[in-house]
PDB file of N, CA and C in Angstrom:
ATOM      1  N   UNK A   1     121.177 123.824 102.786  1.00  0.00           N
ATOM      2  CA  UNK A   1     119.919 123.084 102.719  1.00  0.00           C
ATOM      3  C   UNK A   1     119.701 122.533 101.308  1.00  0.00           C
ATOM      4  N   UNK A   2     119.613 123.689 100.340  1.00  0.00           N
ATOM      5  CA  UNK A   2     119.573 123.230  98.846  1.00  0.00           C
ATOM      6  C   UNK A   2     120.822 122.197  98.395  1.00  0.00           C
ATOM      7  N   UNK A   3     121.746 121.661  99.180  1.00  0.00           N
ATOM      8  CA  UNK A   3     122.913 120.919  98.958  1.00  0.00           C
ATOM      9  C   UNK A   3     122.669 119.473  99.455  1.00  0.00           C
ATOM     10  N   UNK A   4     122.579 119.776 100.262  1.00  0.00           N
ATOM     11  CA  UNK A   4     121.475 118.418 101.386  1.00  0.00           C
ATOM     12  C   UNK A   4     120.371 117.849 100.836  1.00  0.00           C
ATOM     13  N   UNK A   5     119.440 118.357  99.945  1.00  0.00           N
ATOM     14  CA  UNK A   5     118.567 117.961  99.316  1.00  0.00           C
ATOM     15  C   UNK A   5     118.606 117.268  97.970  1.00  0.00           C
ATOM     16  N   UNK A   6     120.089 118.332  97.466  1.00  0.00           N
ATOM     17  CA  UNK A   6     120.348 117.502  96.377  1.00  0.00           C
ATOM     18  C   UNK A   6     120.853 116.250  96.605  1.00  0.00           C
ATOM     19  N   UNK A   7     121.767 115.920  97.639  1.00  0.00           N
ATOM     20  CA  UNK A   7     122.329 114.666  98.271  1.00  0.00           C
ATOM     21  C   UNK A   7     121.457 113.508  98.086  1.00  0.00           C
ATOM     22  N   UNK A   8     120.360 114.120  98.584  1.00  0.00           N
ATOM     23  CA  UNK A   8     119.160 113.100  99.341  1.00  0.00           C
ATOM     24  C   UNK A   8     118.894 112.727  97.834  1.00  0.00           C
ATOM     25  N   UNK A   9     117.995 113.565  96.815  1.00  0.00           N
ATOM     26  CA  UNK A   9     117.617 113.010  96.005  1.00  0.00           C
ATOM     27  C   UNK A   9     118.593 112.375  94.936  1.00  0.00           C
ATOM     28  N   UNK A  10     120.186 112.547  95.105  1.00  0.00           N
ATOM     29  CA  UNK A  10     120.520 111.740  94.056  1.00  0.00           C
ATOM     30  C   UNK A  10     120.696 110.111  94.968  1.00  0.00           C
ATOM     31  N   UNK A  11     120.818 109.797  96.357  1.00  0.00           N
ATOM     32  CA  UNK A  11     120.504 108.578  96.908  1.00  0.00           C
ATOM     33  C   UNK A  11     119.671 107.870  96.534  1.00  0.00           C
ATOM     34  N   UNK A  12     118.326 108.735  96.850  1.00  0.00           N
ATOM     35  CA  UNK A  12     117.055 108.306  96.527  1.00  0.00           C
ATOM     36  C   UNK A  12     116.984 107.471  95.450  1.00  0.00           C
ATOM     37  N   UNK A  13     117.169 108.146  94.548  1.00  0.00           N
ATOM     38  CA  UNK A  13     117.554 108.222  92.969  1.00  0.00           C
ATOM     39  C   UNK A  13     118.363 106.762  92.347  1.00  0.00           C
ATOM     40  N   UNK A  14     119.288 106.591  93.085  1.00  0.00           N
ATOM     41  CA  UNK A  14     120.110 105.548  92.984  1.00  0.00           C
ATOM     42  C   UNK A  14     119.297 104.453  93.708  1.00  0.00           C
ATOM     43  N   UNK A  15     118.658 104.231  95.116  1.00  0.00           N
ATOM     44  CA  UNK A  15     117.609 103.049  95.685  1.00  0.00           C
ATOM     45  C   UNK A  15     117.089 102.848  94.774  1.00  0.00           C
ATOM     46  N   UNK A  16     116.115 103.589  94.267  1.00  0.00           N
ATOM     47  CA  UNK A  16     114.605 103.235  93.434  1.00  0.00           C
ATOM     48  C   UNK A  16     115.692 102.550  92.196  1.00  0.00           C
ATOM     49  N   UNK A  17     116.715 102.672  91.515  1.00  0.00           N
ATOM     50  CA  UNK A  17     117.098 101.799  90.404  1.00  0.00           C
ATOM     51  C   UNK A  17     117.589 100.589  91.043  1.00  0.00           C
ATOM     52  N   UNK A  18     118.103 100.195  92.138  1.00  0.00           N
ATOM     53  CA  UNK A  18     118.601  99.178  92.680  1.00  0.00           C
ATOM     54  C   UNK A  18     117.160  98.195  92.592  1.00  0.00           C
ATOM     55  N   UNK A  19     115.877  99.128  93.527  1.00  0.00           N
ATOM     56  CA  UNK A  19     115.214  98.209  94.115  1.00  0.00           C
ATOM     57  C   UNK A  19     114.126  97.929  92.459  1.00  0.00           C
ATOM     58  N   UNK A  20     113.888  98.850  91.945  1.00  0.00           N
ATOM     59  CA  UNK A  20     113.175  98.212  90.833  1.00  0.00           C
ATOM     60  C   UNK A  20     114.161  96.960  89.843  1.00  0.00           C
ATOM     61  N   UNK A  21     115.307  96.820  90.330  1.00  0.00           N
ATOM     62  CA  UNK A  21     116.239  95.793  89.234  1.00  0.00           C
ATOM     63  C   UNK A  21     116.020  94.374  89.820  1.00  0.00           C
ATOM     64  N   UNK A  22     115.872  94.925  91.446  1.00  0.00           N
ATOM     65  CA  UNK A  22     116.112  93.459  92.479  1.00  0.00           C
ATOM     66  C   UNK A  22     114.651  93.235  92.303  1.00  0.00           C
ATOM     67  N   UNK A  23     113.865  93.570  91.326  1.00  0.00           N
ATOM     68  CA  UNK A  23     111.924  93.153  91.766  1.00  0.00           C
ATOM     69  C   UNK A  23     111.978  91.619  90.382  1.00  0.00           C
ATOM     70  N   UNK A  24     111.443  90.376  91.237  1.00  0.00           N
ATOM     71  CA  UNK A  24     111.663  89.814  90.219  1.00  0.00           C
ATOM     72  C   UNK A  24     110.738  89.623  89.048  1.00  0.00           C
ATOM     73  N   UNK A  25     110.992  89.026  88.021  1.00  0.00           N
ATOM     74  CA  UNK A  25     110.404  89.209  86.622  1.00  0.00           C
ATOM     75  C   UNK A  25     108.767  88.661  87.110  1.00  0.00           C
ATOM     76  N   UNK A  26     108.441  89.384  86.175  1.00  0.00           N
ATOM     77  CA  UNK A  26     106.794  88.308  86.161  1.00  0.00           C
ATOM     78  C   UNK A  26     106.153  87.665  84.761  1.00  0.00           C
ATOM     79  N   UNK A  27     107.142  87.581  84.255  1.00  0.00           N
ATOM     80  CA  UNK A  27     107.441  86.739  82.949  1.00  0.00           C
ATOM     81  C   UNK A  27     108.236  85.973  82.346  1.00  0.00           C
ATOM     82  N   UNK A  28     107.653  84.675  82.111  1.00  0.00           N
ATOM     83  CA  UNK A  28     108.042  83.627  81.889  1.00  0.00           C
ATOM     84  C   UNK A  28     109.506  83.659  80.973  1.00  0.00           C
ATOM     85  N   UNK A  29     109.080  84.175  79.859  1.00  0.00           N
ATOM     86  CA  UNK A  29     110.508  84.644  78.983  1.00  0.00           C
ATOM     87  C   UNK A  29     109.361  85.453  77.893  1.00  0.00           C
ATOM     88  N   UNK A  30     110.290  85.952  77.356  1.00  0.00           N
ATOM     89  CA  UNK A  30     110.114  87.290  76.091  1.00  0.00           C
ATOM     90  C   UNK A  30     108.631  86.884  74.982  1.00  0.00           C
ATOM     91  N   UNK A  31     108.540  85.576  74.707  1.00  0.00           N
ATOM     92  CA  UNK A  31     107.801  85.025  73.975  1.00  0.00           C
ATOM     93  C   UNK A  31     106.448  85.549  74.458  1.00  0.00           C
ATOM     94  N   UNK A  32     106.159  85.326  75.732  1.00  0.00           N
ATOM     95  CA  UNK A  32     105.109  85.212  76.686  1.00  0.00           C
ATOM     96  C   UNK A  32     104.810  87.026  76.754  1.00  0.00           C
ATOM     97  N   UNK A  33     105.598  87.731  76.800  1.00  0.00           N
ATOM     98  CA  UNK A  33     105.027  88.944  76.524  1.00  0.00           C
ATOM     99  C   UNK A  33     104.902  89.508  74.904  1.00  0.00           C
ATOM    100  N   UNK A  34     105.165  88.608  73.955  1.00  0.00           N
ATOM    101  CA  UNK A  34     104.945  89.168  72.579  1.00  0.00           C
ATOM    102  C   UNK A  34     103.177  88.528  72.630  1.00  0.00           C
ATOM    103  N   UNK A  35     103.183  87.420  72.423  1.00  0.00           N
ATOM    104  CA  UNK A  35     102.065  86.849  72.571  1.00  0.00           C
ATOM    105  C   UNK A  35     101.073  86.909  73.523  1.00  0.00           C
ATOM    106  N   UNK A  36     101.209  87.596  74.524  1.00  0.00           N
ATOM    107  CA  UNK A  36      99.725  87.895  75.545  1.00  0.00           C
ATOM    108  C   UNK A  36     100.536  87.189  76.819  1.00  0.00           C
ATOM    109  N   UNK A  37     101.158  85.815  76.597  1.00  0.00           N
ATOM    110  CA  UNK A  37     101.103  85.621  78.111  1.00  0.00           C
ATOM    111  C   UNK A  37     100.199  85.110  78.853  1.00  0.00           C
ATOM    112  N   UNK A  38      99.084  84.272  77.598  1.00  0.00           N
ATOM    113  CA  UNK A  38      97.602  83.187  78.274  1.00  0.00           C
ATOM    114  C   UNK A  38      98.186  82.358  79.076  1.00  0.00           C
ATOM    115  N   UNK A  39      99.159  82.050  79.764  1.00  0.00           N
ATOM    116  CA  UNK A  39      99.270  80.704  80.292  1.00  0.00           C
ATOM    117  C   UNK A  39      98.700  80.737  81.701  1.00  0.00           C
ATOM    118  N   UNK A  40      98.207  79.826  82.703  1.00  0.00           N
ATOM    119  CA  UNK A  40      98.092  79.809  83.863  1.00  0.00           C
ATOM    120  C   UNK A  40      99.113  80.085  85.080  1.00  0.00           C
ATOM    121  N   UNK A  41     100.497  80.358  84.488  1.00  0.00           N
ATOM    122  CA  UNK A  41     101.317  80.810  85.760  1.00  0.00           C
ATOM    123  C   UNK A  41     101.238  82.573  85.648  1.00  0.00           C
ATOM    124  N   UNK A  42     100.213  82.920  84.705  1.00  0.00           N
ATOM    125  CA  UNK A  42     100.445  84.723  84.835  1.00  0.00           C
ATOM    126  C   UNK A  42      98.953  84.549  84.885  1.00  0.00           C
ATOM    127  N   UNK A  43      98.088  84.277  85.988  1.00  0.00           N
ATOM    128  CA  UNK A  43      97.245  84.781  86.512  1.00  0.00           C
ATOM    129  C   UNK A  43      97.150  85.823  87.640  1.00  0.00           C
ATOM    130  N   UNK A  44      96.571  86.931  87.806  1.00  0.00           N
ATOM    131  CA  UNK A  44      97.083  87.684  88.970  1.00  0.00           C
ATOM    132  C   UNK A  44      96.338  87.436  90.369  1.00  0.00           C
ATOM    133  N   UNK A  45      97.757  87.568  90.731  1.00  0.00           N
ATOM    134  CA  UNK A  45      97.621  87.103  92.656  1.00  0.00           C
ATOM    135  C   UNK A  45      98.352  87.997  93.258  1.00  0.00           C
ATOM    136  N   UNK A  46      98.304  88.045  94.169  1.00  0.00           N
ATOM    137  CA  UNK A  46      98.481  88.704  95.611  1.00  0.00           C
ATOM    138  C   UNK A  46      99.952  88.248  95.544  1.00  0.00           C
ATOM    139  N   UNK A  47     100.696  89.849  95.271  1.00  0.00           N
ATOM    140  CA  UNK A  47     102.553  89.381  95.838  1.00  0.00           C
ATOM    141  C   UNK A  47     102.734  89.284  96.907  1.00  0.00           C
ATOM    142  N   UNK A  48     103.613  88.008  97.763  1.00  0.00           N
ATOM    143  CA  UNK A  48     103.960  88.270  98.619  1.00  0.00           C
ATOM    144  C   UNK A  48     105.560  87.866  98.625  1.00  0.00           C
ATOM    145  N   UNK A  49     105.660  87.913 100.299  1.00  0.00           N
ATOM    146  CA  UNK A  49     107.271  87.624 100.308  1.00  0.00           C
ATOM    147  C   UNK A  49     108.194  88.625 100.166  1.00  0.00           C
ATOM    148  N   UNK A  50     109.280  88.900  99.131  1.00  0.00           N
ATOM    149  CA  UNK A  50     109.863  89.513  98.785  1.00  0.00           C
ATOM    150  C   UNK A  50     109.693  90.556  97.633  1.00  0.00           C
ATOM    151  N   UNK A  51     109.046  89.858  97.156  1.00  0.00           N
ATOM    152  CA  UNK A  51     107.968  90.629  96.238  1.00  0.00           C
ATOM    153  C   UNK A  51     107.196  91.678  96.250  1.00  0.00           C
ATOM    154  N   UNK A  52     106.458  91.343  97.519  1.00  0.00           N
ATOM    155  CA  UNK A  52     105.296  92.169  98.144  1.00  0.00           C
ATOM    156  C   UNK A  52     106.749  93.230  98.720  1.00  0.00           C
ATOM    157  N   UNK A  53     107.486  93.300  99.475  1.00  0.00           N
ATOM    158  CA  UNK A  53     108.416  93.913 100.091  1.00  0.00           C
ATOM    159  C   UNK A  53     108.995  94.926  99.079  1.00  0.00           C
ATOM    160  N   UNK A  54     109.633  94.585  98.141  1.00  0.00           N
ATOM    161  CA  UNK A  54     109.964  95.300  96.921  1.00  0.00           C
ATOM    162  C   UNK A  54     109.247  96.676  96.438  1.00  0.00           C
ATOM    163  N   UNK A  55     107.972  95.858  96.518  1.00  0.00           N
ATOM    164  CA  UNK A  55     106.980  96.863  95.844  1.00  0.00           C
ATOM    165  C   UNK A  55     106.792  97.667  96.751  1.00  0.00           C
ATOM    166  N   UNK A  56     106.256  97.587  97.908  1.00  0.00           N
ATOM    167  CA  UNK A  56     106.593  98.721  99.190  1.00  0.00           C
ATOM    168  C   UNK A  56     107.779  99.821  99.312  1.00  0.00           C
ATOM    169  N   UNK A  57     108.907  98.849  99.203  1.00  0.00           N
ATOM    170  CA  UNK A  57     110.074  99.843  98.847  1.00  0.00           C
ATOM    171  C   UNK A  57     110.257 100.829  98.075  1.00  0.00           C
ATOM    172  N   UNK A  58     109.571 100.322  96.842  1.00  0.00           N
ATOM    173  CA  UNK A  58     109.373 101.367  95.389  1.00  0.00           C
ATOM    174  C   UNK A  58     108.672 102.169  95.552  1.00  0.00           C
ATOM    175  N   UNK A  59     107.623 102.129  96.092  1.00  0.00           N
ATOM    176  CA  UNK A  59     106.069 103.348  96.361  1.00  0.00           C
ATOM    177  C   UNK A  59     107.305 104.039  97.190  1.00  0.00           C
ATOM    178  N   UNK A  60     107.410 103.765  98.633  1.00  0.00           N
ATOM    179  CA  UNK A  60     107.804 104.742  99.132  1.00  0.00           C
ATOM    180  C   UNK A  60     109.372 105.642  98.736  1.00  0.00           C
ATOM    181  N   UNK A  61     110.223 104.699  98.094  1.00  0.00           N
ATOM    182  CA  UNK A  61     111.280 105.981  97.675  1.00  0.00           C
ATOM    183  C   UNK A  61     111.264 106.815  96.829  1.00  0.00           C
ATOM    184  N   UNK A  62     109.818 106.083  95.913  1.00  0.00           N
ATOM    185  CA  UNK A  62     109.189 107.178  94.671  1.00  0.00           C
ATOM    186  C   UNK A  62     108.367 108.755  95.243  1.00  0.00           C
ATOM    187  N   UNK A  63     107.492 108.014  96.620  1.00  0.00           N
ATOM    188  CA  UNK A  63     107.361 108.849  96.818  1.00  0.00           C
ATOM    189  C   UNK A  63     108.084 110.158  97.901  1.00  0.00           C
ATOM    190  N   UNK A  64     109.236 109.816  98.193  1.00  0.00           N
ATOM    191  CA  UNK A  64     110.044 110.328  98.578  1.00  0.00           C
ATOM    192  C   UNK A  64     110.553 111.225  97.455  1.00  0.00           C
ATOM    193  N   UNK A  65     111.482 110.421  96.350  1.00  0.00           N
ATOM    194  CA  UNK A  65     111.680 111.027  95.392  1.00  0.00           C
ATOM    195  C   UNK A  65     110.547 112.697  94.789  1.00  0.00           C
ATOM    196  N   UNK A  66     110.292 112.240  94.764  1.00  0.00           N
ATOM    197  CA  UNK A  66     108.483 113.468  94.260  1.00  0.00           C
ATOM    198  C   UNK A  66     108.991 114.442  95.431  1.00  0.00           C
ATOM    199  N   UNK A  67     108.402 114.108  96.980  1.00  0.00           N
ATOM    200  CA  UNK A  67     108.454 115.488  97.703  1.00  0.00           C
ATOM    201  C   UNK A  67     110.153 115.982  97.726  1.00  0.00           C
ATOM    202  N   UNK A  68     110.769 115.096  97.575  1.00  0.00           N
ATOM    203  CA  UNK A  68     112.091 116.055  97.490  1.00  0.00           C
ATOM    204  C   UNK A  68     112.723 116.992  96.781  1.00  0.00           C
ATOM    205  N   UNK A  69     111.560 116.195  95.538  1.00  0.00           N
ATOM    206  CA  UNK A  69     111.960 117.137  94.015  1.00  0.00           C
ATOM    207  C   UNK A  69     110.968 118.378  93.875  1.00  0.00           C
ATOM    208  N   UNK A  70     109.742 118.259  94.607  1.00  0.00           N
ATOM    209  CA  UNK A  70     108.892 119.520  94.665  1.00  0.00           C
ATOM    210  C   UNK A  70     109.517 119.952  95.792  1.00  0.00           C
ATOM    211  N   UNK A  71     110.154 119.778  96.483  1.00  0.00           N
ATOM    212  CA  UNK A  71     110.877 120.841  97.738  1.00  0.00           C
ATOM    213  C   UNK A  71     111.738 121.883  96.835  1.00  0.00           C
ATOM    214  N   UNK A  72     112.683 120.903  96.093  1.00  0.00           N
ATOM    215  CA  UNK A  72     114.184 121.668  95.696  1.00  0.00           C
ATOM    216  C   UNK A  72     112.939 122.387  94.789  1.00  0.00           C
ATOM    217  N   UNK A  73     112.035 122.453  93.979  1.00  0.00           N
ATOM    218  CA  UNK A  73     111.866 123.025  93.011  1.00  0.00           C
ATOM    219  C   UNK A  73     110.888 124.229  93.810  1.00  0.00           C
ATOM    220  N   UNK A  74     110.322 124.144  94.769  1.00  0.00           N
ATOM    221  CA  UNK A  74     109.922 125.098  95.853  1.00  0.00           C
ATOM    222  C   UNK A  74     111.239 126.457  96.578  1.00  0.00           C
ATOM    223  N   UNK A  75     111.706 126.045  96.728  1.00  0.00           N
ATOM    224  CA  UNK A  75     112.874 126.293  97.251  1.00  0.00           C
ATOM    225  C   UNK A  75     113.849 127.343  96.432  1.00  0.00           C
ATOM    226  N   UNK A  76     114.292 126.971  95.253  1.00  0.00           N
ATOM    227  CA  UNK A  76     114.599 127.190  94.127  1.00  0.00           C
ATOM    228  C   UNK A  76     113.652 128.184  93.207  1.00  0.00           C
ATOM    229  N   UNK A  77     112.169 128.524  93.822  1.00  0.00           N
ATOM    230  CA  UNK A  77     111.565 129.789  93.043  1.00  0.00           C
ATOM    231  C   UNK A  77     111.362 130.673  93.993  1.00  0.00           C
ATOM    232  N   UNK A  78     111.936 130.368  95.159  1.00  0.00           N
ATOM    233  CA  UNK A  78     111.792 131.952  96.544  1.00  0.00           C
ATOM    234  C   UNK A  78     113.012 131.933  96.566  1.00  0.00           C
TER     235      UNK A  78
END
């Protein structure tokens, strides 16, 4: 069981870096985050698309990640 779990969370582990790499930028280039980033294309709106999808992905393998890691660490003090 404790082997299986470790499995899971190093998968896990590996998604959440895939899917936070594939989330795309929300900045224009580097300049735009030294300086604030006033321009009118970084007003905030509602992600959608692939975007919106992404971010779904991330909540939930994070929170996957979490109960798997309070399992093994449950598990691991009985």
């Amino acid at each position: 069981m404790n082997n299986l779990l470790m499995i899971l969370l190093w998968i896990v582990s590996i998604l959440i870096i895939g899917a936070v790499l594939m989330q795309p930028s929300k900045n224009n280039d580097a300049m735009s985050s030294l300086s604030g980033g006033a321009n009118d294309s970084s007003t905030e709106s509602k992600p959608r698309g692939f975007e919106a999808f992404m971010q779904k992905v991330t909540v939930v393998l994070g929170i996957l990640f979490f109960g798997i890691a309070l399992i093994l660490m449950w598990i691991s003090s009985h």
